[in-house]
PDB file of N, CA and C in Angstrom:
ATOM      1  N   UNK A   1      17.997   1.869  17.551  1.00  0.00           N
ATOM      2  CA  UNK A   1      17.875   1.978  16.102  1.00  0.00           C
ATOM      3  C   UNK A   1      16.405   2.093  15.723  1.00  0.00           C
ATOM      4  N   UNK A   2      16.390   3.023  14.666  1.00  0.00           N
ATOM      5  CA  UNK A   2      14.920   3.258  14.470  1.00  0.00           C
ATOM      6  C   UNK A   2      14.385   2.036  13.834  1.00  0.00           C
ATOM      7  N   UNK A   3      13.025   1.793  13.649  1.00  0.00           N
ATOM      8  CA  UNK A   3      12.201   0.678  12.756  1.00  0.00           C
ATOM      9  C   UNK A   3      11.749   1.305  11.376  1.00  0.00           C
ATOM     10  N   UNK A   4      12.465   0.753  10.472  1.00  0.00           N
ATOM     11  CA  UNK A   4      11.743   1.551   9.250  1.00  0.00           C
ATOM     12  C   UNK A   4      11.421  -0.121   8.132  1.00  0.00           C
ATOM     13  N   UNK A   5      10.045   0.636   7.760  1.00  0.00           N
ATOM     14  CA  UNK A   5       9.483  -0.432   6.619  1.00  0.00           C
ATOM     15  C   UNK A   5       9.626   0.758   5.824  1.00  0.00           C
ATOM     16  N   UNK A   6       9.869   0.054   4.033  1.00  0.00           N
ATOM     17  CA  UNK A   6       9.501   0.378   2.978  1.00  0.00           C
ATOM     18  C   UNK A   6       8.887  -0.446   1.848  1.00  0.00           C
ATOM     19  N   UNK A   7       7.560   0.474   2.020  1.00  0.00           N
ATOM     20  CA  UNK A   7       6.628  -0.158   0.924  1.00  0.00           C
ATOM     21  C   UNK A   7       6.943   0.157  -0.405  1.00  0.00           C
ATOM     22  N   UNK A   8       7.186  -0.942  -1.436  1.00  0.00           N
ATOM     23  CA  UNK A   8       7.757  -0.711  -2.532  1.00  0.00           C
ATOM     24  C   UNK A   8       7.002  -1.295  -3.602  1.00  0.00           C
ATOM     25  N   UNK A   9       7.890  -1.099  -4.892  1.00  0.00           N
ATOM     26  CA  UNK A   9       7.481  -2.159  -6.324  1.00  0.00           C
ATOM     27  C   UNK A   9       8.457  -2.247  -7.136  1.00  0.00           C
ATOM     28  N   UNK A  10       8.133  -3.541  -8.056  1.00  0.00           N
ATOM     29  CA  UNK A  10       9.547  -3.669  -8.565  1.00  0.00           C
ATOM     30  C   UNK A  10       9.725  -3.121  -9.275  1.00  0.00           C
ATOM     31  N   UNK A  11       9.028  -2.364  -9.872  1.00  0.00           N
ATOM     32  CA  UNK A  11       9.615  -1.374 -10.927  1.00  0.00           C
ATOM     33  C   UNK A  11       9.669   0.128 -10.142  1.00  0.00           C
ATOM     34  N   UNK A  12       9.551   0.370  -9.462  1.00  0.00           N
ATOM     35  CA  UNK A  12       9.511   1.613  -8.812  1.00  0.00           C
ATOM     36  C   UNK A  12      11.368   2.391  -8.674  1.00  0.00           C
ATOM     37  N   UNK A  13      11.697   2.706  -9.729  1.00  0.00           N
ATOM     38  CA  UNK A  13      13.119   3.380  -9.142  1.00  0.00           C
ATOM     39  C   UNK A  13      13.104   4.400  -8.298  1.00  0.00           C
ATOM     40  N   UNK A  14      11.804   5.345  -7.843  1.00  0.00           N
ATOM     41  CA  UNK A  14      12.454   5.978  -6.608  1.00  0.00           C
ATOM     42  C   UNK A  14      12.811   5.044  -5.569  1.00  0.00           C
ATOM     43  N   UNK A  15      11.784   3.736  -5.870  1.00  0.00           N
ATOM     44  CA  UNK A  15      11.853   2.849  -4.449  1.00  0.00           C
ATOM     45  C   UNK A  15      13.583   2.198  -4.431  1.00  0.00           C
ATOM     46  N   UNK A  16      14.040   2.123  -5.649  1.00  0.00           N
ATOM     47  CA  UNK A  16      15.085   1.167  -5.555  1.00  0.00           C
ATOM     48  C   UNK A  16      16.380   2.839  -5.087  1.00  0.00           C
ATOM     49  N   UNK A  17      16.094   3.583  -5.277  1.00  0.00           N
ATOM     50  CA  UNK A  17      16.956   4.524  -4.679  1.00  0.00           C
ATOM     51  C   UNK A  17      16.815   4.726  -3.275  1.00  0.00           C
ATOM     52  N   UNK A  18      15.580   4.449  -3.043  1.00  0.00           N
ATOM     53  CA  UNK A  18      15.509   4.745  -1.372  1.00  0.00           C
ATOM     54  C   UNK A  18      16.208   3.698  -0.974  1.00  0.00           C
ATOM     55  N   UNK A  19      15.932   2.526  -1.124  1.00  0.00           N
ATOM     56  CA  UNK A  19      16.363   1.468  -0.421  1.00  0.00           C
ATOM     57  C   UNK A  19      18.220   1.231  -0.737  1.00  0.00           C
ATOM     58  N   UNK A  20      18.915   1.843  -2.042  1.00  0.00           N
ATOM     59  CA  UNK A  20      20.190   1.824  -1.909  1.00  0.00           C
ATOM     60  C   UNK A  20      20.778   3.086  -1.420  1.00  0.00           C
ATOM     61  N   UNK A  21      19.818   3.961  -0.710  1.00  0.00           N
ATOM     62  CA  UNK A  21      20.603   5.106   0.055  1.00  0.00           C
ATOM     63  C   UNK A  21      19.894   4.216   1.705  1.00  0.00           C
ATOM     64  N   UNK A  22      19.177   3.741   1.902  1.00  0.00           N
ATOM     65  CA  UNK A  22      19.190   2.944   3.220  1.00  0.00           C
ATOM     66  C   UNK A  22      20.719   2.238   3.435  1.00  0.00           C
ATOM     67  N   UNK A  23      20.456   1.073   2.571  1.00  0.00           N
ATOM     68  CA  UNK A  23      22.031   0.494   2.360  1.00  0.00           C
ATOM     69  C   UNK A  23      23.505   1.055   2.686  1.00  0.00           C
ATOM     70  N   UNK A  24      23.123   1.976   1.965  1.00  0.00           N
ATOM     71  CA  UNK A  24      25.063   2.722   1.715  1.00  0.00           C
ATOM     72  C   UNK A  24      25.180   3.597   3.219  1.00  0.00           C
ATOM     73  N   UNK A  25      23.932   3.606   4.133  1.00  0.00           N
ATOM     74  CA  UNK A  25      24.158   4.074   5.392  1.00  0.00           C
ATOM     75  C   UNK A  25      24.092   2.872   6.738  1.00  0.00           C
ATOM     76  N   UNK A  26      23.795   2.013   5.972  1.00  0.00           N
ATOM     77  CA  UNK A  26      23.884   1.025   6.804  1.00  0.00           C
ATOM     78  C   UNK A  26      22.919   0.747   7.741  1.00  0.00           C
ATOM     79  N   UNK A  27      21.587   1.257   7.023  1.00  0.00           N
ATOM     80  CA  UNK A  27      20.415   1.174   7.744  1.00  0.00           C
ATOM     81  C   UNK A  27      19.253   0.244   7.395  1.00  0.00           C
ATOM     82  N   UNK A  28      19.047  -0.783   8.207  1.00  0.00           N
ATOM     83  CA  UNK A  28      18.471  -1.908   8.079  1.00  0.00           C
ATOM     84  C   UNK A  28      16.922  -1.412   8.247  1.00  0.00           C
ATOM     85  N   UNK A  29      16.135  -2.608   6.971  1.00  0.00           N
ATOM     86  CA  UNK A  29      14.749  -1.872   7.022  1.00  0.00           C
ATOM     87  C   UNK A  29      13.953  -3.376   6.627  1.00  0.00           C
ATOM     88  N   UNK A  30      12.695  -3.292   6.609  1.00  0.00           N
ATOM     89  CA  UNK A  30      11.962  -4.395   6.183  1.00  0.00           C
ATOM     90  C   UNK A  30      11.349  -3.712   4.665  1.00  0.00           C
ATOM     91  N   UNK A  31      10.970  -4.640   3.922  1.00  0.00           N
ATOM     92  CA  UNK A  31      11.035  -4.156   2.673  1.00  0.00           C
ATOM     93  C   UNK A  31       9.260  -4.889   2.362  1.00  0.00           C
ATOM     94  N   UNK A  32       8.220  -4.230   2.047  1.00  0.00           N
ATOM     95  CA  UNK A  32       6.517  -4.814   2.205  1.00  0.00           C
ATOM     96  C   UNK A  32       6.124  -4.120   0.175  1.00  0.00           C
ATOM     97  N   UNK A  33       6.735  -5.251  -0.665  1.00  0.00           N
ATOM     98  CA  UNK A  33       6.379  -5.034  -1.901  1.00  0.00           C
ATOM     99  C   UNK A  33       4.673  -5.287  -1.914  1.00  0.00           C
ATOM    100  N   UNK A  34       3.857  -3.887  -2.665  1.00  0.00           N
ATOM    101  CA  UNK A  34       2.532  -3.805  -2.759  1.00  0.00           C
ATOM    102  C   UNK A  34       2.054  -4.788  -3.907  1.00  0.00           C
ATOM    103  N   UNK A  35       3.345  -4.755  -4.568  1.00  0.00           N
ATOM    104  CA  UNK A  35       3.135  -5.341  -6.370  1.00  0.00           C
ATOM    105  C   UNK A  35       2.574  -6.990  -5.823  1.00  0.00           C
ATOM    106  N   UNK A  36       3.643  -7.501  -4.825  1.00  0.00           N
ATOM    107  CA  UNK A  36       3.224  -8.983  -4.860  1.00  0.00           C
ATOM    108  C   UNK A  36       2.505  -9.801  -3.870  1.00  0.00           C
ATOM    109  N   UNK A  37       2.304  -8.268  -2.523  1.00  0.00           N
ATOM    110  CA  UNK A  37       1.834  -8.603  -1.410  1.00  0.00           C
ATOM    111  C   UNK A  37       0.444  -7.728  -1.210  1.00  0.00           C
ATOM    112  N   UNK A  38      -0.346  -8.999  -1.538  1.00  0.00           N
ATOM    113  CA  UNK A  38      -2.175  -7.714  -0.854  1.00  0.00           C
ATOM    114  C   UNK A  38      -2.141  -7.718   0.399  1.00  0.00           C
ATOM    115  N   UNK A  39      -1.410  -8.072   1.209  1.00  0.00           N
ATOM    116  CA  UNK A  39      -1.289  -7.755   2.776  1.00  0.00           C
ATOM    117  C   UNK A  39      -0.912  -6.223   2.969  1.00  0.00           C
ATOM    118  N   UNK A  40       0.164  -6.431   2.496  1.00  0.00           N
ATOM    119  CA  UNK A  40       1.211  -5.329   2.335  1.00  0.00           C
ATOM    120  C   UNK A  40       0.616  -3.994   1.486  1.00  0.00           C
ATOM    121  N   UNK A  41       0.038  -3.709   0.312  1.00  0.00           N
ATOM    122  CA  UNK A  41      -0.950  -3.492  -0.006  1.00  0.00           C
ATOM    123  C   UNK A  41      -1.983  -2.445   0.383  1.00  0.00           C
ATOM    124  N   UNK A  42      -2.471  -3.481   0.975  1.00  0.00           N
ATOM    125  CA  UNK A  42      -3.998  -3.356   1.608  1.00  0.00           C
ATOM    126  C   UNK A  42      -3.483  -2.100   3.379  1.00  0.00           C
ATOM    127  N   UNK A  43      -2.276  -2.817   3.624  1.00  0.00           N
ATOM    128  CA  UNK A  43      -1.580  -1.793   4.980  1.00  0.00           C
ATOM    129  C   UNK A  43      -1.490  -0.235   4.409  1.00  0.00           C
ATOM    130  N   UNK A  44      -1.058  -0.018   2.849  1.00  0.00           N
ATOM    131  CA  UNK A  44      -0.406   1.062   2.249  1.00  0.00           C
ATOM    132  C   UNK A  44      -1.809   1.641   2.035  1.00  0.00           C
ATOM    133  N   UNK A  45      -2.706   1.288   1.519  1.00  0.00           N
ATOM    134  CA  UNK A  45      -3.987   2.196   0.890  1.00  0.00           C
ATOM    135  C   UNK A  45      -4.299   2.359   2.507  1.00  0.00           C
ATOM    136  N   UNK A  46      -4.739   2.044   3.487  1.00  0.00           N
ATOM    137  CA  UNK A  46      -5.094   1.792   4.949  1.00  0.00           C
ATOM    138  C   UNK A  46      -4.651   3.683   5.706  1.00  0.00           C
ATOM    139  N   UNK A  47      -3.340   3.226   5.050  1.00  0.00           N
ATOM    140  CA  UNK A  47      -2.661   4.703   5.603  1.00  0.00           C
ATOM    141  C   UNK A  47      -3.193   5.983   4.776  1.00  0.00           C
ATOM    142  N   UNK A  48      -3.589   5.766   3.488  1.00  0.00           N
ATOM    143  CA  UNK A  48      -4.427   6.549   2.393  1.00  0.00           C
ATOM    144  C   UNK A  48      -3.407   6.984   1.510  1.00  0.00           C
ATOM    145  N   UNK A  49      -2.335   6.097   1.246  1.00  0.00           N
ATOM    146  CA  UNK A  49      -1.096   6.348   0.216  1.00  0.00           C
ATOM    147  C   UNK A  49      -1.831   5.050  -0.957  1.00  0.00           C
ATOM    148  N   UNK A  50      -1.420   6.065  -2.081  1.00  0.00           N
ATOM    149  CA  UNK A  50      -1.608   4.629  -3.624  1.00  0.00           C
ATOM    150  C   UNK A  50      -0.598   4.481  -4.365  1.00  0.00           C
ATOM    151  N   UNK A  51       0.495   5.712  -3.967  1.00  0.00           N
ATOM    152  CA  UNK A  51       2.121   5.079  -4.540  1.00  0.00           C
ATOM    153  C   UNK A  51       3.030   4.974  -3.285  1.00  0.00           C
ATOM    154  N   UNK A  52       4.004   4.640  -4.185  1.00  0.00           N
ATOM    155  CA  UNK A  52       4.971   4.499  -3.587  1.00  0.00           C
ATOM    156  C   UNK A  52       6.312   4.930  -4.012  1.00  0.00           C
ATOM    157  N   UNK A  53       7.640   5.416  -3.005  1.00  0.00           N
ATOM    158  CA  UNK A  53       7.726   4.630  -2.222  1.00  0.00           C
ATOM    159  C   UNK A  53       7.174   5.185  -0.893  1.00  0.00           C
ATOM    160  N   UNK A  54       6.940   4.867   0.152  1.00  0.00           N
ATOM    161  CA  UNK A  54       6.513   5.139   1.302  1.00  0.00           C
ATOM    162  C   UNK A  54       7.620   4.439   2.274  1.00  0.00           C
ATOM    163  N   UNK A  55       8.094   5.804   3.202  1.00  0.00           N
ATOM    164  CA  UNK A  55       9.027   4.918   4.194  1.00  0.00           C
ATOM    165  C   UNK A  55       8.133   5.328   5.737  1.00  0.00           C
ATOM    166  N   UNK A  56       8.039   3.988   6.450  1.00  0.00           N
ATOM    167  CA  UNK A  56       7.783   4.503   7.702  1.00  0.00           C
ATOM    168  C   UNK A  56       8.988   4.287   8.678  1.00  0.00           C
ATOM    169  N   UNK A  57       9.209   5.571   9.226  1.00  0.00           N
ATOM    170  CA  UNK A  57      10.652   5.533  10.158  1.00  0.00           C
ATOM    171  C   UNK A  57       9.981   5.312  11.596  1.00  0.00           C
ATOM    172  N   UNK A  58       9.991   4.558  12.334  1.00  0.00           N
ATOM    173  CA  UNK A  58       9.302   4.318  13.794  1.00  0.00           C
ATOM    174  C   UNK A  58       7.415   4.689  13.078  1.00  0.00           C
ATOM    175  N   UNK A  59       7.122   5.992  13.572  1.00  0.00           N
ATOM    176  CA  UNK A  59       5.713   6.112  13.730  1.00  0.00           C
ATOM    177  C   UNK A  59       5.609   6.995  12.901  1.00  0.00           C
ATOM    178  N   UNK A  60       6.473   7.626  11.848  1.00  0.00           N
ATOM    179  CA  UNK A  60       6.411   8.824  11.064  1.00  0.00           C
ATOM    180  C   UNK A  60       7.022   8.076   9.711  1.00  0.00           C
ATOM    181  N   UNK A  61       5.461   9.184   8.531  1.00  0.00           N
ATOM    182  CA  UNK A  61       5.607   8.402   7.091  1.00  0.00           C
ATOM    183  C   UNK A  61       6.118   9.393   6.455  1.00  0.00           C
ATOM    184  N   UNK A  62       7.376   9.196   5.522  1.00  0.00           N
ATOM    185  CA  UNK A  62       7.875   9.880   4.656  1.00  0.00           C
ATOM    186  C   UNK A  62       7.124   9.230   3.042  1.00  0.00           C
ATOM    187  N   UNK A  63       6.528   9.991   2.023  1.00  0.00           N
ATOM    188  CA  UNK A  63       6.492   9.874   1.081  1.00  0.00           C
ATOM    189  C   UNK A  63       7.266  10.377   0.232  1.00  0.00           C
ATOM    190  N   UNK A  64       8.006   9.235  -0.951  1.00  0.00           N
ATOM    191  CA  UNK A  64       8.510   9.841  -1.641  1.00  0.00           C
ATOM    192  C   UNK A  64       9.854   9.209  -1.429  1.00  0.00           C
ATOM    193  N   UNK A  65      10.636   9.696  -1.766  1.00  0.00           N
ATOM    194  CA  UNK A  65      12.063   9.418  -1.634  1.00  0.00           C
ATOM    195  C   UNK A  65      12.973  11.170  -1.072  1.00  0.00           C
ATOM    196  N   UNK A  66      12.359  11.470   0.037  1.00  0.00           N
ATOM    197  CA  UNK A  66      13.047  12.468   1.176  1.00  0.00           C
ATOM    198  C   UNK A  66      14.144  12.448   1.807  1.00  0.00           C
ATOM    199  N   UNK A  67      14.723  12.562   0.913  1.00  0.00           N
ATOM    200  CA  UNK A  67      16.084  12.434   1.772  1.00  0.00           C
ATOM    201  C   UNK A  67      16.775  13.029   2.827  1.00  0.00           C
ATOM    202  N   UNK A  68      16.193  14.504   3.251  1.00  0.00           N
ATOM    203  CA  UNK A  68      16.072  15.455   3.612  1.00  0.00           C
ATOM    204  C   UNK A  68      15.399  14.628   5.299  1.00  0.00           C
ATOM    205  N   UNK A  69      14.487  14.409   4.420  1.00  0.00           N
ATOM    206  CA  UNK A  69      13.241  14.060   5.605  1.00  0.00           C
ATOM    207  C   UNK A  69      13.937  12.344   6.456  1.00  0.00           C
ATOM    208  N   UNK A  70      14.358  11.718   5.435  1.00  0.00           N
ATOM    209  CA  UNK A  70      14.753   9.953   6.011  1.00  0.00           C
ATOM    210  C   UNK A  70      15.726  11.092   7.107  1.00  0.00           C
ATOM    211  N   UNK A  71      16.912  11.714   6.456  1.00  0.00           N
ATOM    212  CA  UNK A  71      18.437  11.844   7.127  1.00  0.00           C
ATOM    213  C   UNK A  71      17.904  12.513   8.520  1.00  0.00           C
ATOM    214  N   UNK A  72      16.841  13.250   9.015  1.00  0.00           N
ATOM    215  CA  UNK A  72      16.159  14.060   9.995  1.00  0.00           C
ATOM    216  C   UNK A  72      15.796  12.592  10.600  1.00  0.00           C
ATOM    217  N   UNK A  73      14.715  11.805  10.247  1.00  0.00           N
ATOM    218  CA  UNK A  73      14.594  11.073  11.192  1.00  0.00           C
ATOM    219  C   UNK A  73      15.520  10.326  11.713  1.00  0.00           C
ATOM    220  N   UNK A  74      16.115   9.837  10.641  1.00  0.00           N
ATOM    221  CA  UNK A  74      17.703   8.754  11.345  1.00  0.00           C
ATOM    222  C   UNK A  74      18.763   9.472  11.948  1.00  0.00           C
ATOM    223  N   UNK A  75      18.333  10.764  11.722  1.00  0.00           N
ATOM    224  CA  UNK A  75      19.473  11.449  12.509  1.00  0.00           C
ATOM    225  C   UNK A  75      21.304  10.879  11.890  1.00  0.00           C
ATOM    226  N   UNK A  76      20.753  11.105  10.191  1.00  0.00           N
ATOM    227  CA  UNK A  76      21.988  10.631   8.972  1.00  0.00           C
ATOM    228  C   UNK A  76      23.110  12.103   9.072  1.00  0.00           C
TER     229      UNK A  76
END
């Protein structure tokens, strides 16, 4: 199974769509909110992203909410 983080915010509805099309496939992810975490944050600007959502699937970053792009890596 792949490793996917998504860097999010709470107001972010692409983010809350990414993460309920993760869900409805049954694909487990770690979830690194920028809004409440400067760890988390500080990882996202690092990569040279300032929104979000940002998914990293193993070693490859999808920006955006790609659905196209998530279903290719997970092989959905």
């Amino acid at each position: 199974m792949a490793k996917v983080i998504v860097y999010s915010t709470n107001t972010c509805p692409h983010c809350v769509a990414a993460k309920d099309y993760l869900k409805l496939n049954n694909v487990e992810y770690e979830e690194k909110n920028v809004q409440t975490d400067m760890e988390a944050r500080k990882e996202l600007m690092a990569k040279g992203h300032m929104g979000v959502p940002v998914l990293v699937i193993d070693d490859e970053e999808v920006v955006g909410f790609d659905k196209a792009r998530i279903d290719q890596l997970l092989g959905l």
